[in-house]
N, C-alpha and C. Protein backbone atom coordinates (compact mmCIF):
# COMPACT_ATOMS: atom_id res chain seq x y z
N UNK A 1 35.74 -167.70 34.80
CA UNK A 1 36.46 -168.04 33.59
C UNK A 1 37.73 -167.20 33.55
N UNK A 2 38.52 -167.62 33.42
CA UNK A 2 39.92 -167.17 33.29
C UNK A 2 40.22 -166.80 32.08
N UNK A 3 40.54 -165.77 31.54
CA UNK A 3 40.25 -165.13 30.45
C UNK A 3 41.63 -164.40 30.23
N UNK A 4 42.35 -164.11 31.11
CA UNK A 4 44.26 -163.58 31.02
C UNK A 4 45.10 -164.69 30.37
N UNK A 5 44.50 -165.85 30.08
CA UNK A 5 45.60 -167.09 29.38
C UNK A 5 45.49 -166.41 27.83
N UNK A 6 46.25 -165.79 26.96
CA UNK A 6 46.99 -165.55 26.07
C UNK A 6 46.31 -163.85 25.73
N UNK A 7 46.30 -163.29 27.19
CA UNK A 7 45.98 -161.76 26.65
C UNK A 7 46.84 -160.99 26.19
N UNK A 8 48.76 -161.67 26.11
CA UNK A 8 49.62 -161.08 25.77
C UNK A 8 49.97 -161.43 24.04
N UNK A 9 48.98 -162.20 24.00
CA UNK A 9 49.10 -162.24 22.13
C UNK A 9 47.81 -161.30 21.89
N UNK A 10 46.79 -160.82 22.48
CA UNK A 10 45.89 -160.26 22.26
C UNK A 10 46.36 -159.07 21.19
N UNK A 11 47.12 -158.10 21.40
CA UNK A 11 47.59 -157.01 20.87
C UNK A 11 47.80 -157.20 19.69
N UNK A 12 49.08 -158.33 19.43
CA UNK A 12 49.15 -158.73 17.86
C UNK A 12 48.15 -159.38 17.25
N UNK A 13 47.05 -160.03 17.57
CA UNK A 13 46.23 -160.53 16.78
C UNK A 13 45.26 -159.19 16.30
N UNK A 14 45.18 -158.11 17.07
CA UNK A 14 44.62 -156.66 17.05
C UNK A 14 44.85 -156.26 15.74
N UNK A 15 46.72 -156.10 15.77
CA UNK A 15 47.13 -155.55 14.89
C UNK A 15 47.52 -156.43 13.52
N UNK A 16 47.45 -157.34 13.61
CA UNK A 16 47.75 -158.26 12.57
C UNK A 16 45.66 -158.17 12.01
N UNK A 17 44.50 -158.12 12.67
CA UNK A 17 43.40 -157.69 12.36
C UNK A 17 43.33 -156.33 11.14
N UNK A 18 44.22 -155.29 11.81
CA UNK A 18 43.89 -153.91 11.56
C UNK A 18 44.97 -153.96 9.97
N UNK A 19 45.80 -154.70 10.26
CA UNK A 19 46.66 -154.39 8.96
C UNK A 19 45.84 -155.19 7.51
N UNK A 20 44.63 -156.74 7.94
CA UNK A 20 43.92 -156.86 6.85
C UNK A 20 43.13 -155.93 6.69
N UNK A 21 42.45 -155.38 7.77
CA UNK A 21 41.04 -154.89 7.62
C UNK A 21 41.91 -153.31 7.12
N UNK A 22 42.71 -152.89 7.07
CA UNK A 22 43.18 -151.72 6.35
C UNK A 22 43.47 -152.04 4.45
N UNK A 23 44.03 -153.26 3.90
CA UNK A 23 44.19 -153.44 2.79
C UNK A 23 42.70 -153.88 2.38
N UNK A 24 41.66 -154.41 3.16
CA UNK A 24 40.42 -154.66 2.53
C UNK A 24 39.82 -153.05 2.55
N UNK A 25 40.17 -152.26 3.42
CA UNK A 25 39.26 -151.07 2.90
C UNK A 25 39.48 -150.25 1.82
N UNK A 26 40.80 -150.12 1.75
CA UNK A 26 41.75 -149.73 0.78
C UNK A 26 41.25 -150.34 -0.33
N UNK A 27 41.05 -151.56 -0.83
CA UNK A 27 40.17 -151.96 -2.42
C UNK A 27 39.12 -151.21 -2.06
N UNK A 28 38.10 -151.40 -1.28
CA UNK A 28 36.93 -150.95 -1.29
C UNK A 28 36.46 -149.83 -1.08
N UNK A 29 37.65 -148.91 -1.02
CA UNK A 29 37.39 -147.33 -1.33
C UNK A 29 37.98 -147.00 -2.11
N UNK A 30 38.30 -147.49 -3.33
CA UNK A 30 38.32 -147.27 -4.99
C UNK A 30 37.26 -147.65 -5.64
N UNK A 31 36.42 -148.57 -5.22
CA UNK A 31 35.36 -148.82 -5.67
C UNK A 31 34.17 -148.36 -5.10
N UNK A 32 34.45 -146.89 -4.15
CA UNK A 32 33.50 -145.97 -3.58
C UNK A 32 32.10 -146.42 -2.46
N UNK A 33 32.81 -147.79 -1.86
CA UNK A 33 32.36 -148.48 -0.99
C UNK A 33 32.47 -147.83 0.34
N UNK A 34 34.16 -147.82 0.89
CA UNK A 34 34.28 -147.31 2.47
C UNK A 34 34.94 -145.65 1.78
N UNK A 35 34.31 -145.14 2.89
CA UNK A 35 34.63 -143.83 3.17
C UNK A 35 35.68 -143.43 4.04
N UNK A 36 36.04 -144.32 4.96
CA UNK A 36 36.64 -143.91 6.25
C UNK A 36 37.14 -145.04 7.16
N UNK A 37 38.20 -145.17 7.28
CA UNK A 37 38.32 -145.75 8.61
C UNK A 37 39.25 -145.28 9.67
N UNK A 38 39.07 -145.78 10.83
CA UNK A 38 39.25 -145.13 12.38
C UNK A 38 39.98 -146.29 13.02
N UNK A 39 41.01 -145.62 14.11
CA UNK A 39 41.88 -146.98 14.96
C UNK A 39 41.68 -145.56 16.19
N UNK A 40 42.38 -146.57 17.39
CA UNK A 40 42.71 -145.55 18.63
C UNK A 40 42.90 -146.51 19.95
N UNK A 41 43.14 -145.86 21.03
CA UNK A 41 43.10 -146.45 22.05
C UNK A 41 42.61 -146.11 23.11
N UNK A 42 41.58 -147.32 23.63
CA UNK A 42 40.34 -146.43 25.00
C UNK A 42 40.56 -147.01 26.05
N UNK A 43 40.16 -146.22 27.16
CA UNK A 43 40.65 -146.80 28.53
C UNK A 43 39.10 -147.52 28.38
N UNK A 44 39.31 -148.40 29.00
CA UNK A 44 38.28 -149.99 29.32
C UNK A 44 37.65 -149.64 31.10
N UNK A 45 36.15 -149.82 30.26
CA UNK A 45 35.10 -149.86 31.48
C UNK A 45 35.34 -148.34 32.66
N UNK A 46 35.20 -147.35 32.22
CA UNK A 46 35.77 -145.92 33.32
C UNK A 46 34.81 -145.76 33.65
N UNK A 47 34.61 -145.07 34.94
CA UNK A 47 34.03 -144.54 35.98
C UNK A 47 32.42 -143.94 35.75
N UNK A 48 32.64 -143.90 34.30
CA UNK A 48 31.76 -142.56 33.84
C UNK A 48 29.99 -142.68 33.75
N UNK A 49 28.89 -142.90 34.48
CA UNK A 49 27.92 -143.54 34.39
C UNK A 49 27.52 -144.75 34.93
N UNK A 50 28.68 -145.29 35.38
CA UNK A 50 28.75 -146.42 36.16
C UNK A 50 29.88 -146.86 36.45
N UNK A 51 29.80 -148.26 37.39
CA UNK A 51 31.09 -148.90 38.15
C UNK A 51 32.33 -149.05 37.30
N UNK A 52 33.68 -148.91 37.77
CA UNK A 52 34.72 -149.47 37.21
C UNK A 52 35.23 -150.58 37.50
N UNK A 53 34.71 -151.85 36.57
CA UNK A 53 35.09 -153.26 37.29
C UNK A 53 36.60 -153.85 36.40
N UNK A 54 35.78 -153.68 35.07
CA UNK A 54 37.18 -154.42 34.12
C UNK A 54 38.70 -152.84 34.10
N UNK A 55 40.00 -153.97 33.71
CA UNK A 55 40.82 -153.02 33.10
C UNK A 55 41.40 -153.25 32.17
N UNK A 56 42.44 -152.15 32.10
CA UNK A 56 42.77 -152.61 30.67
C UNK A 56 42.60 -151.91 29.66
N UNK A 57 43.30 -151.36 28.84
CA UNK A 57 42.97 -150.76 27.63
C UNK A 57 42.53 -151.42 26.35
N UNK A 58 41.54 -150.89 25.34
CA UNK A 58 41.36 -151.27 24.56
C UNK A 58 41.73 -150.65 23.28
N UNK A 59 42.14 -151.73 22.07
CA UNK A 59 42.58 -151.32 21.01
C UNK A 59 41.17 -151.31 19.98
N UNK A 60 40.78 -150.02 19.40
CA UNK A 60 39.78 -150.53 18.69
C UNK A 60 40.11 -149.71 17.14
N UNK A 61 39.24 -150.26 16.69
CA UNK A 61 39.49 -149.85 14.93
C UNK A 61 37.74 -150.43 14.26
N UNK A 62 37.98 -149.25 13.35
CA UNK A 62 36.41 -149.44 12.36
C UNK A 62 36.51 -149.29 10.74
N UNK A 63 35.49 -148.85 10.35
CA UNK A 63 35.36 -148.83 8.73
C UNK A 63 34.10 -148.50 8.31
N UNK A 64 34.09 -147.34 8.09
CA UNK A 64 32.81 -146.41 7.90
C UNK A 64 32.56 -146.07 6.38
N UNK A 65 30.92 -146.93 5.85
CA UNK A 65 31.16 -147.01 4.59
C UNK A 65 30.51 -145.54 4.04
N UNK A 66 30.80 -145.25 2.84
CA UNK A 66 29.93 -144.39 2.42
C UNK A 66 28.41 -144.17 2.65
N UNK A 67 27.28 -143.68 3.13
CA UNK A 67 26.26 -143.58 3.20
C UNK A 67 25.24 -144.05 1.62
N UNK A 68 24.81 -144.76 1.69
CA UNK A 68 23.44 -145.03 0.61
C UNK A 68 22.56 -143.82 0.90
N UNK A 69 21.98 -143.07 -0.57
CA UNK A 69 21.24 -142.71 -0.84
C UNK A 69 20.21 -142.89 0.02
N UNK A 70 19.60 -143.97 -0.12
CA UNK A 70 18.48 -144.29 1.02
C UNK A 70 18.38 -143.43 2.24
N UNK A 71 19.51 -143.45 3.05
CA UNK A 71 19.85 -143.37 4.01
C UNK A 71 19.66 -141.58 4.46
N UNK A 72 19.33 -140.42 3.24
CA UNK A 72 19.61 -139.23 3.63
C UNK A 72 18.50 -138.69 4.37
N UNK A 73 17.33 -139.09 4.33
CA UNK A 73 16.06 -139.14 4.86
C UNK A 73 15.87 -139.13 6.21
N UNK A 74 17.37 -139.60 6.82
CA UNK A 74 17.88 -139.51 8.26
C UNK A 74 19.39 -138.96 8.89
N UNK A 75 19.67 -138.23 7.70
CA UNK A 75 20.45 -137.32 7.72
C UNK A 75 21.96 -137.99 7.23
N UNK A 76 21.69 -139.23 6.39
CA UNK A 76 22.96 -139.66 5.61
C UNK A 76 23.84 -140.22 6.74
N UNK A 77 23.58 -141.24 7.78
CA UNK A 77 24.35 -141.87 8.42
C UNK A 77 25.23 -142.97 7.88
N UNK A 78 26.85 -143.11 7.87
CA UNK A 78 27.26 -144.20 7.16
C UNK A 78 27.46 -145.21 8.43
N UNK A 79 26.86 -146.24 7.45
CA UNK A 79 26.84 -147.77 8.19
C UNK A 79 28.91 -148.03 8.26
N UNK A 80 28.64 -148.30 9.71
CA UNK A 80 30.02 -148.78 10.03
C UNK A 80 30.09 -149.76 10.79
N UNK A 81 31.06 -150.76 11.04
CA UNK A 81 31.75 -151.78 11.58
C UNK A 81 32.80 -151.94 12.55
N UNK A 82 33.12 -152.37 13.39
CA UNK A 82 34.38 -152.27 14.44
C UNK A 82 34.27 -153.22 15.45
N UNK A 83 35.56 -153.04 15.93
CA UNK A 83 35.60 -154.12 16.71
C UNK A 83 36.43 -154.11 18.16
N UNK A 84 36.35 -154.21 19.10
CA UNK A 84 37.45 -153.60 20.33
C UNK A 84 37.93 -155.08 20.89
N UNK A 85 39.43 -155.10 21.55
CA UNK A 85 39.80 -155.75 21.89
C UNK A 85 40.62 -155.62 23.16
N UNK A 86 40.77 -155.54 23.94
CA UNK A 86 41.02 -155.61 25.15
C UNK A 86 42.25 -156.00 25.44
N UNK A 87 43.36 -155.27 26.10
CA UNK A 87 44.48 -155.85 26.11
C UNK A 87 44.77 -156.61 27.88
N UNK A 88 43.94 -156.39 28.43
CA UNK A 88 44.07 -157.14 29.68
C UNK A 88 43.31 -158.31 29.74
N UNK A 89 42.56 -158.94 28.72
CA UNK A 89 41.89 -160.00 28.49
C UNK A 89 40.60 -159.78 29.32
N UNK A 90 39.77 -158.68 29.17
CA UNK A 90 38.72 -159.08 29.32
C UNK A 90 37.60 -158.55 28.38
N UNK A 91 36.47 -158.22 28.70
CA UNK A 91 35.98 -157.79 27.39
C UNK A 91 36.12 -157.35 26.25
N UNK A 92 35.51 -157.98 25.27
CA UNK A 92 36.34 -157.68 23.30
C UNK A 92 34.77 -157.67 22.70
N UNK A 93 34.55 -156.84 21.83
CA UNK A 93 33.35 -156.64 21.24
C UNK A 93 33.72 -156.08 20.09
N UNK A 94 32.09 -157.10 18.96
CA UNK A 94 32.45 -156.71 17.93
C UNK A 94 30.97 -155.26 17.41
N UNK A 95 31.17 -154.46 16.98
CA UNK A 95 29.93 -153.66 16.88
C UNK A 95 29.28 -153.13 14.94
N UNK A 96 27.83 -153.31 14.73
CA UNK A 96 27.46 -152.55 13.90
C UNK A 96 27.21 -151.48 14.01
N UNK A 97 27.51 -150.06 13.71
CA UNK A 97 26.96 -149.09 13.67
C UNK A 97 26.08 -147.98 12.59
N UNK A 98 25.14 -146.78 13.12
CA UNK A 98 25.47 -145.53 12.19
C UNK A 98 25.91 -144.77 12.46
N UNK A 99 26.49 -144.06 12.56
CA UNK A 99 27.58 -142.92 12.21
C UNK A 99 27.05 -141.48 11.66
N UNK A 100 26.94 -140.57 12.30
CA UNK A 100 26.52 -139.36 11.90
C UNK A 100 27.53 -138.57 12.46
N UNK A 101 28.10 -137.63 11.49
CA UNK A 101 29.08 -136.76 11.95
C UNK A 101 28.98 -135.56 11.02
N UNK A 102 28.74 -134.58 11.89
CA UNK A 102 28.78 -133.05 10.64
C UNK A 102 30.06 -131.64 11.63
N UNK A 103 30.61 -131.60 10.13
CA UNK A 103 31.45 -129.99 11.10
C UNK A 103 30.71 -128.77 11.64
N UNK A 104 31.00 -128.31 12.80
CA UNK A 104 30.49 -127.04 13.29
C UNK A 104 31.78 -126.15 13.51
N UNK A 105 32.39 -126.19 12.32
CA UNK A 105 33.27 -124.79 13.09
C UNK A 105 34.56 -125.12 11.80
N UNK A 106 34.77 -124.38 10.83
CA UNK A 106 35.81 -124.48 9.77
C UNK A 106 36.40 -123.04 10.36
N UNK A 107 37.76 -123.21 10.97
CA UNK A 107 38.71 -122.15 11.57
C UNK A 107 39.75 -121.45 9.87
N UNK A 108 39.57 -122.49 9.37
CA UNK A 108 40.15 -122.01 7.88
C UNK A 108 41.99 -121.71 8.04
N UNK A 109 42.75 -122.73 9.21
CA UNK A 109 43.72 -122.58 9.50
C UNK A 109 44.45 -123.42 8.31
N UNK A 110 43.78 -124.53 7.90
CA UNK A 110 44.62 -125.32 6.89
C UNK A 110 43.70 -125.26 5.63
N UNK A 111 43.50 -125.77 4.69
CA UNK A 111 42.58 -126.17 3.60
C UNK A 111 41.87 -127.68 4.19
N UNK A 112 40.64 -127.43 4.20
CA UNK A 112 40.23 -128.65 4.64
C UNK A 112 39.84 -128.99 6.13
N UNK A 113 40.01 -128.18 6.74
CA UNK A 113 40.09 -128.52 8.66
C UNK A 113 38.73 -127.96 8.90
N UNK A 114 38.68 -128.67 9.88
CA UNK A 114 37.40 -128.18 10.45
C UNK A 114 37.25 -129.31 11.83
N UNK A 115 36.56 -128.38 12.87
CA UNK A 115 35.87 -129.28 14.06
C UNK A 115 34.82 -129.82 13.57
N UNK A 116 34.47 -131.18 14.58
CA UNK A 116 33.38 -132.22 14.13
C UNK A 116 32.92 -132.69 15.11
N UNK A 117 31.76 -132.62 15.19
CA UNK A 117 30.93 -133.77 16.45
C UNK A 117 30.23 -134.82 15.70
N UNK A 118 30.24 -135.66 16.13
CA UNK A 118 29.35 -136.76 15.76
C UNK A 118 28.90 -137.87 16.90
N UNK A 119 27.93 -138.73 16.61
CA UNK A 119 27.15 -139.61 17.12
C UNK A 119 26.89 -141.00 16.76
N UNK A 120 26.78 -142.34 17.53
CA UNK A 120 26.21 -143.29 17.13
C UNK A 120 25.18 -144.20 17.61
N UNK A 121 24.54 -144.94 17.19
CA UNK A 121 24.17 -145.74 17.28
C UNK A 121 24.24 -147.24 16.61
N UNK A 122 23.78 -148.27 17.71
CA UNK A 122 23.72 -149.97 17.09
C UNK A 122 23.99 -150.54 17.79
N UNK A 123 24.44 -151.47 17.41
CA UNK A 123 24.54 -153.01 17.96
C UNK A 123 26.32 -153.60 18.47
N UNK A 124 26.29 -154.60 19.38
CA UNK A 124 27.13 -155.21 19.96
C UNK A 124 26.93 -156.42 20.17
N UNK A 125 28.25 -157.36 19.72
CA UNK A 125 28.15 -158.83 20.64
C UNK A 125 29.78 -159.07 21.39
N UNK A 126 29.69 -159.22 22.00
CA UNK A 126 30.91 -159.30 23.34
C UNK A 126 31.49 -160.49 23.50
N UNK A 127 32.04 -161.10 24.16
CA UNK A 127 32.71 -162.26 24.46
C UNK A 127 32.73 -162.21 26.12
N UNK A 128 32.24 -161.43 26.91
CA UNK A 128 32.19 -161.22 28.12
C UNK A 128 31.51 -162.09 29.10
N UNK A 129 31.20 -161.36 30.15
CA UNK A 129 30.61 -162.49 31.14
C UNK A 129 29.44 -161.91 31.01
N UNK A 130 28.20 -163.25 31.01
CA UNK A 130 26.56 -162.54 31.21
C UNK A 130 25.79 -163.49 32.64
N UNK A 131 27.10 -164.51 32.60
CA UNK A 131 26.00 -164.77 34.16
C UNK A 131 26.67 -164.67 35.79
N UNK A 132 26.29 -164.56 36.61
CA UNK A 132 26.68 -164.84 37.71
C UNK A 132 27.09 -163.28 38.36
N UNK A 133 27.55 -163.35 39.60
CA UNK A 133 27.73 -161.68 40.57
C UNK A 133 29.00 -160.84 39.46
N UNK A 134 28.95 -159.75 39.75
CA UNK A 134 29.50 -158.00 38.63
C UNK A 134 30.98 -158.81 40.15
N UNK A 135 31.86 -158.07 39.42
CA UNK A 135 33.08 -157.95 40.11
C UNK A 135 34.03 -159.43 40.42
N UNK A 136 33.41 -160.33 40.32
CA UNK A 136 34.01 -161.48 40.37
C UNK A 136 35.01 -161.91 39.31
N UNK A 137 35.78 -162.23 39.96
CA UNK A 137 37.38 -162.52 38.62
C UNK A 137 37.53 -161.11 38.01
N UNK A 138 37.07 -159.81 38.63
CA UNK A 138 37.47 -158.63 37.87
C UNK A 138 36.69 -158.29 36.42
N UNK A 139 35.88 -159.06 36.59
CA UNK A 139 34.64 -159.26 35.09
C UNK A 139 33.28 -158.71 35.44
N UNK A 140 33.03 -158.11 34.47
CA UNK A 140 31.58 -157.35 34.62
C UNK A 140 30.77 -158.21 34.17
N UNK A 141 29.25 -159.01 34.78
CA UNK A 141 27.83 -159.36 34.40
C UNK A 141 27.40 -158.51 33.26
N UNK A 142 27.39 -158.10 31.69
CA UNK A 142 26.65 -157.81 30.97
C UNK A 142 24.92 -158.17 31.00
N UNK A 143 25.26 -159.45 31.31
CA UNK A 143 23.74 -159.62 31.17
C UNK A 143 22.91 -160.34 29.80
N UNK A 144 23.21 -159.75 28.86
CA UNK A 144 23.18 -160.65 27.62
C UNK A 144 24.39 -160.51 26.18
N UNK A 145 24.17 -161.21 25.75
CA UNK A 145 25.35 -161.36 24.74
C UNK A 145 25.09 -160.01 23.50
N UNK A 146 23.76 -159.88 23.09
CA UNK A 146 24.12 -158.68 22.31
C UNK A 146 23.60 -157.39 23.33
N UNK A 147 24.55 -156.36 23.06
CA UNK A 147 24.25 -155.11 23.63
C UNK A 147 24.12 -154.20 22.72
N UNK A 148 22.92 -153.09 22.88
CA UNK A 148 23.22 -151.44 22.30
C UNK A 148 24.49 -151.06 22.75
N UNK A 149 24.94 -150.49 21.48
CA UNK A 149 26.06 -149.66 21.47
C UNK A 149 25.96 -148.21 21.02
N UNK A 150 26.37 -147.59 22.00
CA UNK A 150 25.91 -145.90 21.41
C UNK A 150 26.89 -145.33 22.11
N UNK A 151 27.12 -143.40 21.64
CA UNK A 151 28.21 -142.87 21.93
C UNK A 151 28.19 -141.65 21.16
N UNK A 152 29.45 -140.58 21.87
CA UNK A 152 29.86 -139.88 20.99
C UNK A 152 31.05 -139.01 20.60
N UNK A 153 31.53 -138.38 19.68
CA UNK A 153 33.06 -138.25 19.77
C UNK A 153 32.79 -136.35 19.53
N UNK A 154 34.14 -135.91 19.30
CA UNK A 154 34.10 -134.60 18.93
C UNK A 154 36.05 -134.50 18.36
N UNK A 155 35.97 -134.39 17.38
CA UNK A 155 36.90 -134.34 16.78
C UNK A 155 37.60 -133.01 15.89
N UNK A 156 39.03 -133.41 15.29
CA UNK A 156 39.39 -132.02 14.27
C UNK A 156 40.01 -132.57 13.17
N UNK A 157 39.06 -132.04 12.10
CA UNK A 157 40.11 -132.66 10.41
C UNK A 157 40.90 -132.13 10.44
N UNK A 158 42.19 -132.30 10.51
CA UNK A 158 43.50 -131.89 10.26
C UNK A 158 43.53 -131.38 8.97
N UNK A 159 42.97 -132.12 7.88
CA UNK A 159 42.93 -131.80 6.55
C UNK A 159 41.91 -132.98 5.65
N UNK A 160 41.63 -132.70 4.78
CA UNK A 160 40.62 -133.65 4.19
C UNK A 160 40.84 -134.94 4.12
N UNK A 161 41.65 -135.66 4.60
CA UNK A 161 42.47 -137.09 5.01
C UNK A 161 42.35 -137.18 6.39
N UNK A 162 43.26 -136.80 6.97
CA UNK A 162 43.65 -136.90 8.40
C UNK A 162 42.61 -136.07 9.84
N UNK A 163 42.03 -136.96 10.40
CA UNK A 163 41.57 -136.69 11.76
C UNK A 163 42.37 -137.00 12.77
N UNK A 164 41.87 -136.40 13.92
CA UNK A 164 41.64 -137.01 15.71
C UNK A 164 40.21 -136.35 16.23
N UNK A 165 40.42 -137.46 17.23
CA UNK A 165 39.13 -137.08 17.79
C UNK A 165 38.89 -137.89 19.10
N UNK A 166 38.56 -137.39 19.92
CA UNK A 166 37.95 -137.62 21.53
C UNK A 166 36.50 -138.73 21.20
N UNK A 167 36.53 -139.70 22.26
CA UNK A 167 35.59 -140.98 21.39
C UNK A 167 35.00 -141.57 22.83
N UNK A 168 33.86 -141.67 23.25
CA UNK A 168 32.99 -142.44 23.99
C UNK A 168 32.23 -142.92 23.79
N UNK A 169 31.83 -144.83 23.79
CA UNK A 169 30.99 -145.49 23.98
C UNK A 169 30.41 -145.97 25.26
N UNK A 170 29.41 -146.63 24.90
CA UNK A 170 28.74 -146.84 25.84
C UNK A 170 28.01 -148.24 25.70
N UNK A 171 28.02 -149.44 26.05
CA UNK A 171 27.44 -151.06 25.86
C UNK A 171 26.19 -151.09 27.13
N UNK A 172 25.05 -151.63 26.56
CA UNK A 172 24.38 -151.94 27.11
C UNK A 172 23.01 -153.21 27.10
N UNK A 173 22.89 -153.54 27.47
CA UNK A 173 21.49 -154.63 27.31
C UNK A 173 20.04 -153.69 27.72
N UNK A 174 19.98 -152.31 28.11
CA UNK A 174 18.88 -151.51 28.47
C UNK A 174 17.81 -151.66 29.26
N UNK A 175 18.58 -152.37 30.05
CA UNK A 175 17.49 -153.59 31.11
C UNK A 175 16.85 -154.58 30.45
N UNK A 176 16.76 -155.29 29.63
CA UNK A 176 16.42 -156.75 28.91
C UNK A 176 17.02 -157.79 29.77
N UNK A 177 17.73 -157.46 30.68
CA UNK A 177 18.34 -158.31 32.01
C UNK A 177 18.46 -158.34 33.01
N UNK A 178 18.20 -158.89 33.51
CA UNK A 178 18.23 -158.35 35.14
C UNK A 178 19.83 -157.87 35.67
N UNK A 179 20.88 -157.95 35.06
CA UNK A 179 22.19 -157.32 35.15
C UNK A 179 22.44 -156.38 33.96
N UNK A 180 22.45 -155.40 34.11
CA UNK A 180 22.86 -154.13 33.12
C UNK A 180 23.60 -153.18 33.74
N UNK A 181 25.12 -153.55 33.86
CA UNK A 181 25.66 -152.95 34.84
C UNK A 181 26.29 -151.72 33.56
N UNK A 182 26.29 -152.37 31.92
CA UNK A 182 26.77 -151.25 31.23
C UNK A 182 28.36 -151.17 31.36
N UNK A 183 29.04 -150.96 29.61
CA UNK A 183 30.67 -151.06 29.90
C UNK A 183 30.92 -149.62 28.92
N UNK A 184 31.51 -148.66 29.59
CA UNK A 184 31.84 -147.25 29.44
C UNK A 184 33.02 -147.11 29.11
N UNK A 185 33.72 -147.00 27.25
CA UNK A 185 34.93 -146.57 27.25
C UNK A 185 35.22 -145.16 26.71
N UNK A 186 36.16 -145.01 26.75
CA UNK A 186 36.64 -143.32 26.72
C UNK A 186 37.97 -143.57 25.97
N UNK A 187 38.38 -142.62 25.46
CA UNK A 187 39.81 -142.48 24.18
C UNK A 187 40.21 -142.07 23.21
N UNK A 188 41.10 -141.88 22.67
CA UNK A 188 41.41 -141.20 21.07
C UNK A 188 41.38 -141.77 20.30
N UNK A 189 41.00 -141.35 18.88
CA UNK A 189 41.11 -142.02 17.61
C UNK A 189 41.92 -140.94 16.87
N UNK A 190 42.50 -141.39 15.44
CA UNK A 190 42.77 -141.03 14.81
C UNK A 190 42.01 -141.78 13.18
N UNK A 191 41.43 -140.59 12.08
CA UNK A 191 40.97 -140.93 11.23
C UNK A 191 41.74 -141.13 9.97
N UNK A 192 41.03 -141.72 8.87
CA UNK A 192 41.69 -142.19 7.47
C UNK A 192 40.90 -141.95 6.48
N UNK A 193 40.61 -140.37 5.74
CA UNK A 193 39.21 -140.39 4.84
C UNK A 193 40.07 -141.18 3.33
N UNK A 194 39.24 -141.82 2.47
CA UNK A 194 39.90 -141.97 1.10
C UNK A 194 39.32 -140.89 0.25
């Protein structure tokens, strides 16, 4: 499947994405819904754990809601959303997540800063290839259409608004397929607390 026919509008449909999904979070963190959202850019499919078949960078962006009550019982993970898109036209995934992130280290250089690690887990559905041989047309065999998605970042609040942070995922089907070759990205984000 030929999948490079309009990967050069890919970018703007990204960002023409990120500019709604920024005014929808924006209502919905006045009404103490989203907590957070995240953009950045990851290098696509790296070395790290496995083969490097696809390229291409990916543009991704999320929206991390406030944690429910419910939820502290497992240490207050906020349910988040995102989505990656691929600027060489090949794999684009959309993901549910949780989100656990706590500071280990307030340097007390600004008001508000502090280092952060955090973690995720959940779900993925892709637009990728799931049948036939890994490497062909430059496309990775996933194997099935939804994948675990898990990962983890380590970041610095600049100040009670503004992050960055170092960001790795990881896509997988966990062997539920007989192809689980697994798609490994790596990259920066920058954060948006309300």
């Amino acid at each position: 499947m030929d999948r490079s026919h309009g990967a050069c509008a890919r970018p703007v449909r990204a960002a023409l994405l990120a500019v709604v999904a920024w005014a929808l979070a924006g209502g919905l963190a006045h009404a103490g819904i989203v907590d957070e959202v995240k953009g950045g850019v990851l290098a696509h499919d790296v070395g790290i754990f496995g083969d490097h078949v696809e390229g291409g960078a990916d543009i991704v962006g999320e929206v991390l809601f406030t944690s429910p009550d419910f939820l502290s019982i497992i240490g207050s993970p906020r349910p988040t959303i995102g989505g990656s898109v691929n600027t060489a036209g090949k794999t684009d995934y959309g993901y549910f997540d949780m989100t656990w992130t706590a500071t280990v280290w307030r340097p007390a250089l600004n008001e508000g800063d502090g280092v952060y690690l955090g973690g995720f887990l959940g779900g993925a559905v892709h637009d990728g290839k799931i049948t036939g041989p890994d490497e062909q047309d430059g496309n990775k065999n996933l194997g099935t259409r939804a994948l675990y998605h898990l990962g983890v970042m380590a970041g610095y609040h600049i100040n009670p608004v503004y992050s960055v942070e170092i960001y790795f995922s990881h896509l997988s089907n966990a062997d539920a397929s007989s192809h689980n070759p697994g798609l490994n990205n790596l990259g920066v984000r920058a954060g948006f607390k309300f």
